[in-house]
N, C-alpha and C. Protein backbone atom coordinates (compact mmCIF):
# COMPACT_ATOMS: atom_id res chain seq x y z
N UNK A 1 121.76 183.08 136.80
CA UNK A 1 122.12 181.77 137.32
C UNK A 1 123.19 181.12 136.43
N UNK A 2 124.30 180.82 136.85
CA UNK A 2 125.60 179.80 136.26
C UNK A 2 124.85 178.44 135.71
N UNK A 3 125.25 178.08 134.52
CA UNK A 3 124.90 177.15 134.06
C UNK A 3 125.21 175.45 134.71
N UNK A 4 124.07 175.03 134.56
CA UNK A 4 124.01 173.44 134.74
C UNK A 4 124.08 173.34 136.49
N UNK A 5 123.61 174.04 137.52
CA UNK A 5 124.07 174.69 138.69
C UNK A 5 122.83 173.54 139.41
N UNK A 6 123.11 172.62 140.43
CA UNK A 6 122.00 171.76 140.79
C UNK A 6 121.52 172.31 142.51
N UNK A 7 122.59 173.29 142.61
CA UNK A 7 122.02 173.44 144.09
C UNK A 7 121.09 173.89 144.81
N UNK A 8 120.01 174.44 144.12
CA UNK A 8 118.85 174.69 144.06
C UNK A 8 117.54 173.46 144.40
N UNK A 9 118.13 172.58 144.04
CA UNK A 9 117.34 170.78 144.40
C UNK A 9 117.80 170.26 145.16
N UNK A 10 119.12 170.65 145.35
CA UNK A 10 119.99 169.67 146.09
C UNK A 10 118.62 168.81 147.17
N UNK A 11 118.63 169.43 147.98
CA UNK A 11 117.90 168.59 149.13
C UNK A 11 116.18 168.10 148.88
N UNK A 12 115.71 168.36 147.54
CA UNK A 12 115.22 167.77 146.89
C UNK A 12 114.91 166.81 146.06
N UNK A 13 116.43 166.88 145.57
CA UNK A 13 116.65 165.95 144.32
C UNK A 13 116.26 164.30 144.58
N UNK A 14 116.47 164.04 145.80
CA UNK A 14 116.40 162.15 145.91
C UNK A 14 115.22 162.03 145.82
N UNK A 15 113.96 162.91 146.69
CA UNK A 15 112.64 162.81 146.84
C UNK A 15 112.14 163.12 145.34
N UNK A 16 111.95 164.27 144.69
CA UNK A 16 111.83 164.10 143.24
C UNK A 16 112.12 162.82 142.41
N UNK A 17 113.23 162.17 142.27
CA UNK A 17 113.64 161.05 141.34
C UNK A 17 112.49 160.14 141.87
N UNK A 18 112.55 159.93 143.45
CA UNK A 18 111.44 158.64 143.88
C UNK A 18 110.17 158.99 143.50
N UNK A 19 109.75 160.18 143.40
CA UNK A 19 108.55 160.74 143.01
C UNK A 19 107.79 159.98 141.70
N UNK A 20 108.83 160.24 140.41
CA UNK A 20 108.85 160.31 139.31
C UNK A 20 109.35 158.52 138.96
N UNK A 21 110.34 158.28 139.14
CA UNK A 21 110.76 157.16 139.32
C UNK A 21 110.56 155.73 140.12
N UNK A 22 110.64 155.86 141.39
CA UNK A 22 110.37 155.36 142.33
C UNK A 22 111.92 154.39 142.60
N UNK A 23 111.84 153.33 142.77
CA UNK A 23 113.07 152.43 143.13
C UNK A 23 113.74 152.40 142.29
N UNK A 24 113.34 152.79 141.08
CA UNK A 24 114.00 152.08 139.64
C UNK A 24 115.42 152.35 139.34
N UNK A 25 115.39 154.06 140.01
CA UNK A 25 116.38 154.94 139.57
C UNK A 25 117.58 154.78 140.58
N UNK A 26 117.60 154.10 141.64
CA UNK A 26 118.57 153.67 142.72
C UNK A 26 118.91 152.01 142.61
N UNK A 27 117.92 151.21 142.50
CA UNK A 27 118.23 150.23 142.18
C UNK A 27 119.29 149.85 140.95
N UNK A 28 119.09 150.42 139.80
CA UNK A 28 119.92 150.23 138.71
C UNK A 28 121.14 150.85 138.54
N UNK A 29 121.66 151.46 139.50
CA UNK A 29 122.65 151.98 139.78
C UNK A 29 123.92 151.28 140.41
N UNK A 30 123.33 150.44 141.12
CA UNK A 30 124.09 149.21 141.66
C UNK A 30 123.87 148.03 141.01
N UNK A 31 123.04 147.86 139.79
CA UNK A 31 122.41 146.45 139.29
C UNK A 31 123.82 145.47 139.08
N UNK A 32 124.74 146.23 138.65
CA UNK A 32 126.00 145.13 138.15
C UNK A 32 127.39 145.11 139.10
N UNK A 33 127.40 145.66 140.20
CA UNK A 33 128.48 145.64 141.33
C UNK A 33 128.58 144.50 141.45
N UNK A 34 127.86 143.44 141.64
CA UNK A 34 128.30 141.76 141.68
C UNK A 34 129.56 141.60 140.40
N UNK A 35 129.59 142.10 139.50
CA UNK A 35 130.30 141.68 138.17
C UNK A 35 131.65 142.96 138.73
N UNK A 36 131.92 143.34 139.52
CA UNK A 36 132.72 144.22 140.14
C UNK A 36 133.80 143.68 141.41
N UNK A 37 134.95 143.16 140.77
CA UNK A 37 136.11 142.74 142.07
C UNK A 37 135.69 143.80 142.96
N UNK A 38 136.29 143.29 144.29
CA UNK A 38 136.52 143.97 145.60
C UNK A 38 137.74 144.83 145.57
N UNK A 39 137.97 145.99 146.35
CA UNK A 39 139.14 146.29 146.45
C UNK A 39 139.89 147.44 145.26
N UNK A 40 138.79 148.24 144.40
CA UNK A 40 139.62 148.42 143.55
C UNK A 40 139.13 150.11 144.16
N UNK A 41 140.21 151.04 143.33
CA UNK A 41 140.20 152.27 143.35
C UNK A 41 139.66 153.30 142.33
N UNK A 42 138.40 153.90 143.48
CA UNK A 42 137.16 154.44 142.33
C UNK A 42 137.11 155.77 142.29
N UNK A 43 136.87 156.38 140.84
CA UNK A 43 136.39 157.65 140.73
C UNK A 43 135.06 157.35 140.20
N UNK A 44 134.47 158.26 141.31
CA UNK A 44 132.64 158.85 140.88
C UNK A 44 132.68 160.13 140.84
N UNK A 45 131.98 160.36 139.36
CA UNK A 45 131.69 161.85 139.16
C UNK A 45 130.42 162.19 139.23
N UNK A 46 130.15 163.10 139.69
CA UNK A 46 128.44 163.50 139.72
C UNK A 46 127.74 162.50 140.20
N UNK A 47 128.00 162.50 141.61
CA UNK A 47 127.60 161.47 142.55
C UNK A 47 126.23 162.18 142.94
N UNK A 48 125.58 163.44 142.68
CA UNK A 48 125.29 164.34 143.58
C UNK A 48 124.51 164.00 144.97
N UNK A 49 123.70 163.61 145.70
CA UNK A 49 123.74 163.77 147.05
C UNK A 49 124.66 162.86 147.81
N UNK A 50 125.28 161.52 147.31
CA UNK A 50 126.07 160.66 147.57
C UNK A 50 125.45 159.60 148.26
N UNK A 51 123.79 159.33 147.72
CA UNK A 51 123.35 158.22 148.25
C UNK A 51 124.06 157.34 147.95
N UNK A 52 124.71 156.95 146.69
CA UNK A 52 125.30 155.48 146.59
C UNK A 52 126.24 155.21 147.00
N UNK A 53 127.12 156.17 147.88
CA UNK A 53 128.30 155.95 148.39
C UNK A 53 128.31 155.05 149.69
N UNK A 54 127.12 154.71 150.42
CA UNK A 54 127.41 153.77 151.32
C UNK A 54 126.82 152.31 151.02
N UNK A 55 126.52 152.11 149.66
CA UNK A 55 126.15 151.12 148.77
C UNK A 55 127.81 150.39 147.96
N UNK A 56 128.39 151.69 147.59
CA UNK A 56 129.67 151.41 146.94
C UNK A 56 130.72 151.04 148.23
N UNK A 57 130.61 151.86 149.33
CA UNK A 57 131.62 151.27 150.04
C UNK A 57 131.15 150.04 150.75
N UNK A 58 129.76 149.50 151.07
CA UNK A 58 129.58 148.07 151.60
C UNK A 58 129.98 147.22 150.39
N UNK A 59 129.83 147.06 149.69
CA UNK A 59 129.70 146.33 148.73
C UNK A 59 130.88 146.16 147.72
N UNK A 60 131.40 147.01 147.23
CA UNK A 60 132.48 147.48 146.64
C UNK A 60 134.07 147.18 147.73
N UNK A 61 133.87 147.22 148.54
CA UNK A 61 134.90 147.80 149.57
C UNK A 61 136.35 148.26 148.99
N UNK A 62 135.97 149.60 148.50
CA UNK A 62 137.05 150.28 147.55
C UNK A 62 138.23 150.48 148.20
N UNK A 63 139.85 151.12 147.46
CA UNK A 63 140.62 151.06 148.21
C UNK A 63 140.59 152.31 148.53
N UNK A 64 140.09 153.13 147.48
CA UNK A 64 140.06 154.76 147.60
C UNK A 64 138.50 155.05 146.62
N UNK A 65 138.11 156.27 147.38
CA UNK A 65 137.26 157.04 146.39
C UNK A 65 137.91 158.34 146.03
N UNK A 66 137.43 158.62 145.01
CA UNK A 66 137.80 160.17 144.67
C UNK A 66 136.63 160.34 144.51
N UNK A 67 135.75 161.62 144.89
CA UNK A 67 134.44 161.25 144.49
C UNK A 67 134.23 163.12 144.46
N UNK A 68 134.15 163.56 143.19
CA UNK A 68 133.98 164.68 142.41
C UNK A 68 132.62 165.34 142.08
N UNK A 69 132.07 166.19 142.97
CA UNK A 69 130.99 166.75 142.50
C UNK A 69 130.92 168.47 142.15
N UNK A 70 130.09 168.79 141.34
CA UNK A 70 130.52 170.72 140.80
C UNK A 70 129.79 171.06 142.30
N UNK A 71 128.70 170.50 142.40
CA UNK A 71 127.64 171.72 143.10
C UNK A 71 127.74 171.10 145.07
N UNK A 72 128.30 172.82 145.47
CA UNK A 72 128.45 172.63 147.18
C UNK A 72 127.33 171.99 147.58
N UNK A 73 126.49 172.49 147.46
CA UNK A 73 125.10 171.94 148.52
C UNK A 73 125.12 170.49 148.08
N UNK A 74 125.19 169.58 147.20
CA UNK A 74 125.12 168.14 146.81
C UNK A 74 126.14 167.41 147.68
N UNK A 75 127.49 168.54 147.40
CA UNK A 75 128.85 168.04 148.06
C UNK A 75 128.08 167.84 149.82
N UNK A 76 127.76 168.91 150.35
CA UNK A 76 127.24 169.17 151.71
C UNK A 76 126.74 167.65 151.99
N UNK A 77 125.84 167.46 151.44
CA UNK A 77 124.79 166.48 151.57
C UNK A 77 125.62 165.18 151.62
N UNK A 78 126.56 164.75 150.84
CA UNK A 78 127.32 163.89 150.31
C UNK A 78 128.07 163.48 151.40
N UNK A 79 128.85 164.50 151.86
CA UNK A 79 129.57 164.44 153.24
C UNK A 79 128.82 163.70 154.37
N UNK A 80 127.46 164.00 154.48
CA UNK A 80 126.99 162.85 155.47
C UNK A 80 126.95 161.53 155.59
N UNK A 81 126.89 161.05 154.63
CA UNK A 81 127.27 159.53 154.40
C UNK A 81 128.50 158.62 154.73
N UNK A 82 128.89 158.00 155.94
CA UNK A 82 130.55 158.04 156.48
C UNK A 82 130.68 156.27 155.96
N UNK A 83 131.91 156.76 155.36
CA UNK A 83 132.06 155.85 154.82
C UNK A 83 133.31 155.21 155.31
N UNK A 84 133.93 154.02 155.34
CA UNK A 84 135.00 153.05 155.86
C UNK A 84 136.18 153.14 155.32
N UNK A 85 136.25 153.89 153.41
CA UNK A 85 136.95 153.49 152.69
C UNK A 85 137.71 155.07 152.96
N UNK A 86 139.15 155.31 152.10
CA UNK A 86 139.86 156.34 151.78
C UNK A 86 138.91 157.23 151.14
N UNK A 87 138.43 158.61 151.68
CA UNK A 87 137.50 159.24 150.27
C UNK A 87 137.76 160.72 150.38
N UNK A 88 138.38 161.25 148.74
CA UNK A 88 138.90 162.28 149.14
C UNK A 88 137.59 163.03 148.23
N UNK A 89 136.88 164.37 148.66
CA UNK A 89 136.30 165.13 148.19
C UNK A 89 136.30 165.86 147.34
N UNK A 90 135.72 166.48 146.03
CA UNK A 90 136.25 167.58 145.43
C UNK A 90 135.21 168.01 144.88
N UNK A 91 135.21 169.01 144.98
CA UNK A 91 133.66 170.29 145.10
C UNK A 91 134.54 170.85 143.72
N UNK A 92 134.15 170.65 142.57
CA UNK A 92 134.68 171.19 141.50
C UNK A 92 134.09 170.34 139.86
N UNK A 93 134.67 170.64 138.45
CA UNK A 93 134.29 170.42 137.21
C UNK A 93 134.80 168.57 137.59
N UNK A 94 134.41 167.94 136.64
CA UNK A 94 134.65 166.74 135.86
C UNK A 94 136.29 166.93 135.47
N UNK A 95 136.33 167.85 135.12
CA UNK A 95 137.73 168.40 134.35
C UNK A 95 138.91 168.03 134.54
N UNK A 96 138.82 168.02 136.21
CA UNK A 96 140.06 167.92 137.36
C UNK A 96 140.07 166.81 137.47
N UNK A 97 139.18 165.50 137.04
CA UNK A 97 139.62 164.25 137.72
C UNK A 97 140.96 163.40 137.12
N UNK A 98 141.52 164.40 135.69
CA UNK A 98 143.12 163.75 134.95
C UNK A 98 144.20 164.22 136.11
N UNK A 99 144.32 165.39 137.30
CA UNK A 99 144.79 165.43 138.43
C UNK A 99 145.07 164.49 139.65
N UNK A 100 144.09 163.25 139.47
CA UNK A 100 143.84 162.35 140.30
C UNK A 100 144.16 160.90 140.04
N UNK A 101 145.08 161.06 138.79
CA UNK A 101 145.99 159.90 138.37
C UNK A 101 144.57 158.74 137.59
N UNK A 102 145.34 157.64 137.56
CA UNK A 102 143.93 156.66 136.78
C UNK A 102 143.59 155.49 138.08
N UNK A 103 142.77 154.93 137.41
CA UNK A 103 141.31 153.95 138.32
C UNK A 103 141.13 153.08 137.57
N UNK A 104 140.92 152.08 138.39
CA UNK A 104 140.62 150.56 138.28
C UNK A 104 138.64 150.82 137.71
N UNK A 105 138.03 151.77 138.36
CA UNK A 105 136.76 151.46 138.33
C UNK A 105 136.13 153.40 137.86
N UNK A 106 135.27 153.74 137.06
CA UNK A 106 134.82 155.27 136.76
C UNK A 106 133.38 154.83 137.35
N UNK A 107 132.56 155.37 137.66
CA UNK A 107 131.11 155.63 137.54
C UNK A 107 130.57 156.78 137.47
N UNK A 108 129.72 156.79 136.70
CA UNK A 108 129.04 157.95 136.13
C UNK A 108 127.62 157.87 135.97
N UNK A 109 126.90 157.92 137.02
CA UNK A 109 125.08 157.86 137.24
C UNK A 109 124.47 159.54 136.55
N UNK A 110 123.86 159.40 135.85
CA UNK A 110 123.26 160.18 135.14
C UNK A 110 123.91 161.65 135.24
N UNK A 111 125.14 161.92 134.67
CA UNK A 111 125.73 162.62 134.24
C UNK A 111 126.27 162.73 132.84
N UNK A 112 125.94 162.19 132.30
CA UNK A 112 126.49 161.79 130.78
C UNK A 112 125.29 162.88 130.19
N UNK A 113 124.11 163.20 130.69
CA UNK A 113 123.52 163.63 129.98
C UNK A 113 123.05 164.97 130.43
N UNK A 114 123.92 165.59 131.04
CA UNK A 114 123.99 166.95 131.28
C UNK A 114 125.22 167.41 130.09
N UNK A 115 125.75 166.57 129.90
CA UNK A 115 127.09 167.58 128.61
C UNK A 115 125.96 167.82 127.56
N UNK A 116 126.84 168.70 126.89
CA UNK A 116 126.70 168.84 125.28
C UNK A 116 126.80 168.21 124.83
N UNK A 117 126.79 168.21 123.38
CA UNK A 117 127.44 167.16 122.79
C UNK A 117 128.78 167.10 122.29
N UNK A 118 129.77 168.57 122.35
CA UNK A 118 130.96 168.41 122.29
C UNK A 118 131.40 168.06 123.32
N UNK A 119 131.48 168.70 124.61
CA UNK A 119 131.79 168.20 126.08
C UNK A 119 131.57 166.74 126.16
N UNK A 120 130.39 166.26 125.67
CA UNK A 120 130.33 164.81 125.98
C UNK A 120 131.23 164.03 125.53
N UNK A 121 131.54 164.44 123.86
CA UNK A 121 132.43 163.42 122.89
C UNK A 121 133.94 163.97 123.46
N UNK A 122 134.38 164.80 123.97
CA UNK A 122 135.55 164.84 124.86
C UNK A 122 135.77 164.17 126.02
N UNK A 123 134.92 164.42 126.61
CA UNK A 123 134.92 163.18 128.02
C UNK A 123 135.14 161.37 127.56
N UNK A 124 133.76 161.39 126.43
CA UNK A 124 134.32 160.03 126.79
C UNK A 124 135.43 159.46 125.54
N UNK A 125 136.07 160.21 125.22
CA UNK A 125 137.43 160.35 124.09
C UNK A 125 138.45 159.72 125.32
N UNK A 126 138.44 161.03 126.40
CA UNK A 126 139.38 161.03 126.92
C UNK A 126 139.46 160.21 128.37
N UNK A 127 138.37 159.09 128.25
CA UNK A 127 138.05 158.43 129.89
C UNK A 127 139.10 157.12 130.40
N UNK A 128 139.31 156.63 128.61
CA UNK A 128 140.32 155.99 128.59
C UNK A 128 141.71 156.27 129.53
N UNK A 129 141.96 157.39 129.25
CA UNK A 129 143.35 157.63 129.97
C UNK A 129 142.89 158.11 130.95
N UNK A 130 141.86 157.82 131.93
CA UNK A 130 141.82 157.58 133.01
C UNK A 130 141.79 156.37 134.08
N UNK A 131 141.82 155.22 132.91
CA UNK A 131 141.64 153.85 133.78
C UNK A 131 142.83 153.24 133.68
N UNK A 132 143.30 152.38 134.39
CA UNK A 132 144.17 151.35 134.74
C UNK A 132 144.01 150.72 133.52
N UNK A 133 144.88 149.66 133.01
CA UNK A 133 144.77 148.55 132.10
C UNK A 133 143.31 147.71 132.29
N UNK A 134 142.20 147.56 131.86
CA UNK A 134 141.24 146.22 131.59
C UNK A 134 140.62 147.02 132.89
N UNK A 135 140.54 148.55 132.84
CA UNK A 135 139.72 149.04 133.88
C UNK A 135 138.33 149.08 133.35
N UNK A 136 137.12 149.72 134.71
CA UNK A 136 135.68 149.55 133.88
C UNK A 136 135.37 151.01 134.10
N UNK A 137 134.43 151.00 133.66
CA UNK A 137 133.68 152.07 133.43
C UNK A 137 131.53 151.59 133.40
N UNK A 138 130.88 151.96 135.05
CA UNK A 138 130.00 152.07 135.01
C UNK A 138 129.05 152.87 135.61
N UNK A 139 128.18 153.07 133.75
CA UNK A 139 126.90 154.22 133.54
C UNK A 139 125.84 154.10 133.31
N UNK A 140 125.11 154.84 134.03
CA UNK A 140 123.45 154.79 134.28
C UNK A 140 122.82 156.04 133.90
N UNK A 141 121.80 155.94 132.85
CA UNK A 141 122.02 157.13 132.29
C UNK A 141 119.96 156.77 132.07
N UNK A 142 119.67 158.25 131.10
CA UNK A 142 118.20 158.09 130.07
C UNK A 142 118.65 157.37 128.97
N UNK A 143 117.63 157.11 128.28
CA UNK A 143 117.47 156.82 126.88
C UNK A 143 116.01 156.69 126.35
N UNK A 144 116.00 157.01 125.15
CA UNK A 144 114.46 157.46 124.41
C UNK A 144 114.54 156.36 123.35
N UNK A 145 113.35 154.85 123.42
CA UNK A 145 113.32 153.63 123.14
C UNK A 145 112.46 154.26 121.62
N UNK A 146 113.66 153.64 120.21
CA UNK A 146 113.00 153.85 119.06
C UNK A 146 111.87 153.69 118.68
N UNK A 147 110.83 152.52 119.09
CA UNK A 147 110.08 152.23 119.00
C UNK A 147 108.76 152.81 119.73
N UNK A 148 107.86 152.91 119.14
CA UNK A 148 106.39 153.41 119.94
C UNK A 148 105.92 151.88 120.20
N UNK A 149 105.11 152.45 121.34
CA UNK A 149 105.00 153.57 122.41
C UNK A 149 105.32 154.24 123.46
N UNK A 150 106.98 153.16 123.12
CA UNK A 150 107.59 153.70 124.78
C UNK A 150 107.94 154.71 124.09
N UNK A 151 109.03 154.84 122.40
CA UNK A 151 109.46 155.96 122.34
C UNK A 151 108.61 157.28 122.54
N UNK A 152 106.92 157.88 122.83
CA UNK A 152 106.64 158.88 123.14
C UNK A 152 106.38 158.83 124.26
N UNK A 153 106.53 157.74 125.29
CA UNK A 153 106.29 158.28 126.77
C UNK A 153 107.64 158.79 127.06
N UNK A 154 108.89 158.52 126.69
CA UNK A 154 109.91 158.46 126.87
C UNK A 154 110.45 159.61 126.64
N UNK A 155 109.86 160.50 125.74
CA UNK A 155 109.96 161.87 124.67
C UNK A 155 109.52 162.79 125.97
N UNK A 156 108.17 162.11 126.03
CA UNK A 156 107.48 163.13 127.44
C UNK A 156 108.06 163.42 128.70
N UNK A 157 108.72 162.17 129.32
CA UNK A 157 109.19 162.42 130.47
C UNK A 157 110.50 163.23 130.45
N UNK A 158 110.92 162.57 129.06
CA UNK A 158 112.09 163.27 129.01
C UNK A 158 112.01 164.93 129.10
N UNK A 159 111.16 165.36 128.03
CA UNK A 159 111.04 166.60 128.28
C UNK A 159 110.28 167.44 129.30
N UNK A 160 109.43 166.89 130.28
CA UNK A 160 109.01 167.27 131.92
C UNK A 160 110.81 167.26 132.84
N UNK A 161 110.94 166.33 132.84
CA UNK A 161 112.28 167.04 133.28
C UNK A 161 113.24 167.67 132.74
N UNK A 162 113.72 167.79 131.48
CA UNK A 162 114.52 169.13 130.99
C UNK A 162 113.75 170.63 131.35
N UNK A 163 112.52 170.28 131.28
CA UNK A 163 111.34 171.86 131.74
C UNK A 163 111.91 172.29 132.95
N UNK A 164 112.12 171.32 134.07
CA UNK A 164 112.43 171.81 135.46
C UNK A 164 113.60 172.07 135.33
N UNK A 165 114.29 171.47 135.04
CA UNK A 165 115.59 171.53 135.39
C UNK A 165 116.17 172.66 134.34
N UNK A 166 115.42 173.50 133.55
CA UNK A 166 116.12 174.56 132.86
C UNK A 166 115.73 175.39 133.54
N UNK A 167 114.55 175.31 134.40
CA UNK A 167 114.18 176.87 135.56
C UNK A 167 114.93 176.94 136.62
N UNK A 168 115.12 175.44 136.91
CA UNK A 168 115.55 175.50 138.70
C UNK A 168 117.41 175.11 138.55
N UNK A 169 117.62 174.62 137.03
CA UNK A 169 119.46 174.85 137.34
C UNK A 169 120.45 175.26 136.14
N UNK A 170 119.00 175.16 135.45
CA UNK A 170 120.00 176.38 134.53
C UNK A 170 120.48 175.12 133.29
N UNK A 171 119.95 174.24 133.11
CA UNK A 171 120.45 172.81 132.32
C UNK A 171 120.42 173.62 130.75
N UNK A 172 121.36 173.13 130.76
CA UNK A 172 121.89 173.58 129.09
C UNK A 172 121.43 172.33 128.12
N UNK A 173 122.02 171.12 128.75
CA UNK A 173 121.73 170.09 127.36
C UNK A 173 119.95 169.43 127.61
N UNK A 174 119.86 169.27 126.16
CA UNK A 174 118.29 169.19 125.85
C UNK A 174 118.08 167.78 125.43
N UNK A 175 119.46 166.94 124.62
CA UNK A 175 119.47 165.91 124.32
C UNK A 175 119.59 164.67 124.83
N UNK A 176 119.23 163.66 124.67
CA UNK A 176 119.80 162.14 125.41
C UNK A 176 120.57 161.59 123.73
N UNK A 177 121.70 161.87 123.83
CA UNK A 177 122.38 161.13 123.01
C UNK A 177 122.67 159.19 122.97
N UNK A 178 123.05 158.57 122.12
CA UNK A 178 122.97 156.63 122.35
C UNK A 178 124.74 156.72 122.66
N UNK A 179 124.50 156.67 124.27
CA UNK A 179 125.45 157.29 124.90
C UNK A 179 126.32 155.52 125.07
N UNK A 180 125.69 154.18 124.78
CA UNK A 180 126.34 153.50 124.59
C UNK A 180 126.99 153.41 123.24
N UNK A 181 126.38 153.58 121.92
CA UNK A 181 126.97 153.36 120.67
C UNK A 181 128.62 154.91 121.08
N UNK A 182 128.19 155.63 121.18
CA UNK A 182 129.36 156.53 121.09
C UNK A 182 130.52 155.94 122.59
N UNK A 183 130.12 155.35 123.50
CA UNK A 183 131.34 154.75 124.58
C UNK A 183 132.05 153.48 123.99
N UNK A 184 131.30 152.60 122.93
CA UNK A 184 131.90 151.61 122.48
C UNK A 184 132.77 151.80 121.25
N UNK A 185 132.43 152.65 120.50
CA UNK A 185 133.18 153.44 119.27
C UNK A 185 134.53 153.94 119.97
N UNK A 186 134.72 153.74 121.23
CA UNK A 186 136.19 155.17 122.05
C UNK A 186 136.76 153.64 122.75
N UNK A 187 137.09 152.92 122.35
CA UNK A 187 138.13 152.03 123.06
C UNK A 187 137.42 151.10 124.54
N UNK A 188 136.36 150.93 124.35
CA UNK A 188 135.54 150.13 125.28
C UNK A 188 135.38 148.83 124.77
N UNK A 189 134.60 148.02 125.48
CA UNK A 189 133.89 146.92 125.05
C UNK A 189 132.91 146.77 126.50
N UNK A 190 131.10 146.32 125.73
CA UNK A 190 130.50 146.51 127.05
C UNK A 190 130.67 144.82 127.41
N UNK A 191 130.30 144.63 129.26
CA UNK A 191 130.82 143.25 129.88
C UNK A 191 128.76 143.00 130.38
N UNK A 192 128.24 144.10 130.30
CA UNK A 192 126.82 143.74 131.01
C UNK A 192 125.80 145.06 130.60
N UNK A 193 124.33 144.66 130.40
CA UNK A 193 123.55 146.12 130.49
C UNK A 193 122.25 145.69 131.01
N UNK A 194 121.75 146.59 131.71
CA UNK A 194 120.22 146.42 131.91
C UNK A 194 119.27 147.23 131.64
N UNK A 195 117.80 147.61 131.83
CA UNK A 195 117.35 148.62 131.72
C UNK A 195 116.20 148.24 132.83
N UNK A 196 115.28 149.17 133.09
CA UNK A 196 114.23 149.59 133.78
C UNK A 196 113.57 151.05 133.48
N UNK A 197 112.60 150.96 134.50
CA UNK A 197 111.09 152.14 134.42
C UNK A 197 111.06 151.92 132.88
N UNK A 198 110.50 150.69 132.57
CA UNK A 198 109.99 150.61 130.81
C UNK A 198 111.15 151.52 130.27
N UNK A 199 111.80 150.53 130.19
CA UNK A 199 113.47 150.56 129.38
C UNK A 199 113.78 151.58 129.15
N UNK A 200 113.92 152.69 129.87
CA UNK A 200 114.08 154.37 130.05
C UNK A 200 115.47 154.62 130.33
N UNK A 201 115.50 154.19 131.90
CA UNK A 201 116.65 153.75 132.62
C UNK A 201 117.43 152.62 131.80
N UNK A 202 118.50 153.10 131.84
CA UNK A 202 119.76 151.72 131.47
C UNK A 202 121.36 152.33 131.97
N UNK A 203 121.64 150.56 132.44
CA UNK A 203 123.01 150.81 132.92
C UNK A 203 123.92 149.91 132.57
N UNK A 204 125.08 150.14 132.27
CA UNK A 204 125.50 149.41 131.08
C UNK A 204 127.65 149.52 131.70
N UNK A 205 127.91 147.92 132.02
CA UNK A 205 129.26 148.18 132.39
C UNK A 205 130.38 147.82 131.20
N UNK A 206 131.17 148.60 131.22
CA UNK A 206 131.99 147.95 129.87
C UNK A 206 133.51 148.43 130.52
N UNK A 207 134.56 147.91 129.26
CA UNK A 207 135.74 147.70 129.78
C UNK A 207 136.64 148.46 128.76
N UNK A 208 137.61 148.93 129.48
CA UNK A 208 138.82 149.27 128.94
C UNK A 208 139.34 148.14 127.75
N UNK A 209 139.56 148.53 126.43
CA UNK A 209 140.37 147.32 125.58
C UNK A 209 141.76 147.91 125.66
C-alpha cells in the first residue's frame, strides 16, 4: 500500500469522525468564516470528501476554488457537492498548489498532521508565497493539551486513530506537532482561535505579515 493513501475510508471517513467526534469536528471548521470577507479566492488542500465545500461556497461566496486533494475516491466524493463558485479540481500532492499562482484565503482542515515533520516545516516555510498581501490562512487541526487529564485522554485518542489509520492508509506521521507555535514563527500573525471536543480540536485563523 502507497503511503498516507485515504481511499480505503473514503466513503467512510465522515461517518467515522461523527462516530468518534460527533459535531465538533465539522462545526469548528467553519467556526471563524464570519471573520472572513466575501469574495475572495481560495485554495483548500485536503478537503477530503468535500463536505465543507458547500459551507465555503454559501457562506464564503468565493471568487474561485482550487480545491486539491491526493486521494481519487475522496476527489469522487467531493465532486458531488455542486457548487455556484469557479472550482477547479486537482486529484494530486499539496506540492502542485505553487502552479496555481497565490490566494487571498489557504485552508487546511486536518492535514497539517499527516506530514512529517520535515514536509511539515517546508509547507508551512513556504505557504507564505502562496498568499496575496495580508492574505489568511485557516487551520483545524489535533492537539495533545499539556496538562492532565485532558493531556492523557488526548494521548489515547490520539493514538486509536493513528492505529487505524496505519492499517487502513498507510499513515506515516505518528506526531501532533504545536502546529500553531511553528505557523507563527514563519511570517504569520494569528487574528482568532478556538477549540472543542475538550480542547482536542482547535482552529486557529492567522494572517500573512
Amino acid at each position: 500500500m502507497k503511503k498516507d493513501r485515504f481511499d480505503g475510508v473514503a466513503f467512510i471517513y465522515d461517518a467515522l469522525a461523527y462516530l468518534v467526534f460527533g459535531k465538533s469536528i465539522t462545526s469548528i471548521q467553519s467556526i471563524h468564516f464570519d471573520k472572513i470577507s466575501l469574495g475572495r479566492r481560495i485554495l483548500f488542500i485536503g478537503g477530503g470528501t468535500g463536505k465543507l465545500l458547500l459551507e465555503i461556497d454559501k457562506r464564503l461566496q468565493p471568487s474561485e476554488i482550487v480545491y486539491i486533494e491526493m486521494s481519487p475516491k475522496m476527489m469522487e466524493l467531493s465532486k458531488k457537492h455542486i457548487v455556484s463558485a469557479p472550482i477547479t479540481y486537482v486529484t494530486d500532492s499539496y506540492e502542485v498548489a505553487k502552479n496555481y499562482g497565490q490566494f487571498d484565503l489557504i485552508i487546511t482542515n486536518f492535514f497539517l498532521d499527516v506530514l512529517q515533520e520535515k514536509a511539515l516545516k517546508t509547507f508551512i516555510s513556504t505557504t507564505p508565497s502562496l498568499l496575496n498581501k495580508r492574505g489568511l490562512w485557516l487551520i483545524s487541526d489535533f492537539r495533545i493539551a499539556r496538562k492532565k487529564p485532558l493531556k492523557y485522554l488526548h494521548k489515547f485518542l490520539h493514538w486509536s486513530m493513528i492505529t487505524f489509520f496505519k492499517v487502513t492508509a498507510n499513515l506515516q506521521n505518528t506526531t501532533l506537532y504545536n502546529y500553531v507555535e511553528l505557523i507563527t514563527t514563519n511570517n504569520f500573525r494569528i487574528k482568532a482561535t478556538a477549540t472543542t471536543y475538550k480542547k482536542m480540536i482547535f482552529s486557529v485563523l492567522v494572517e500573512k505579515k
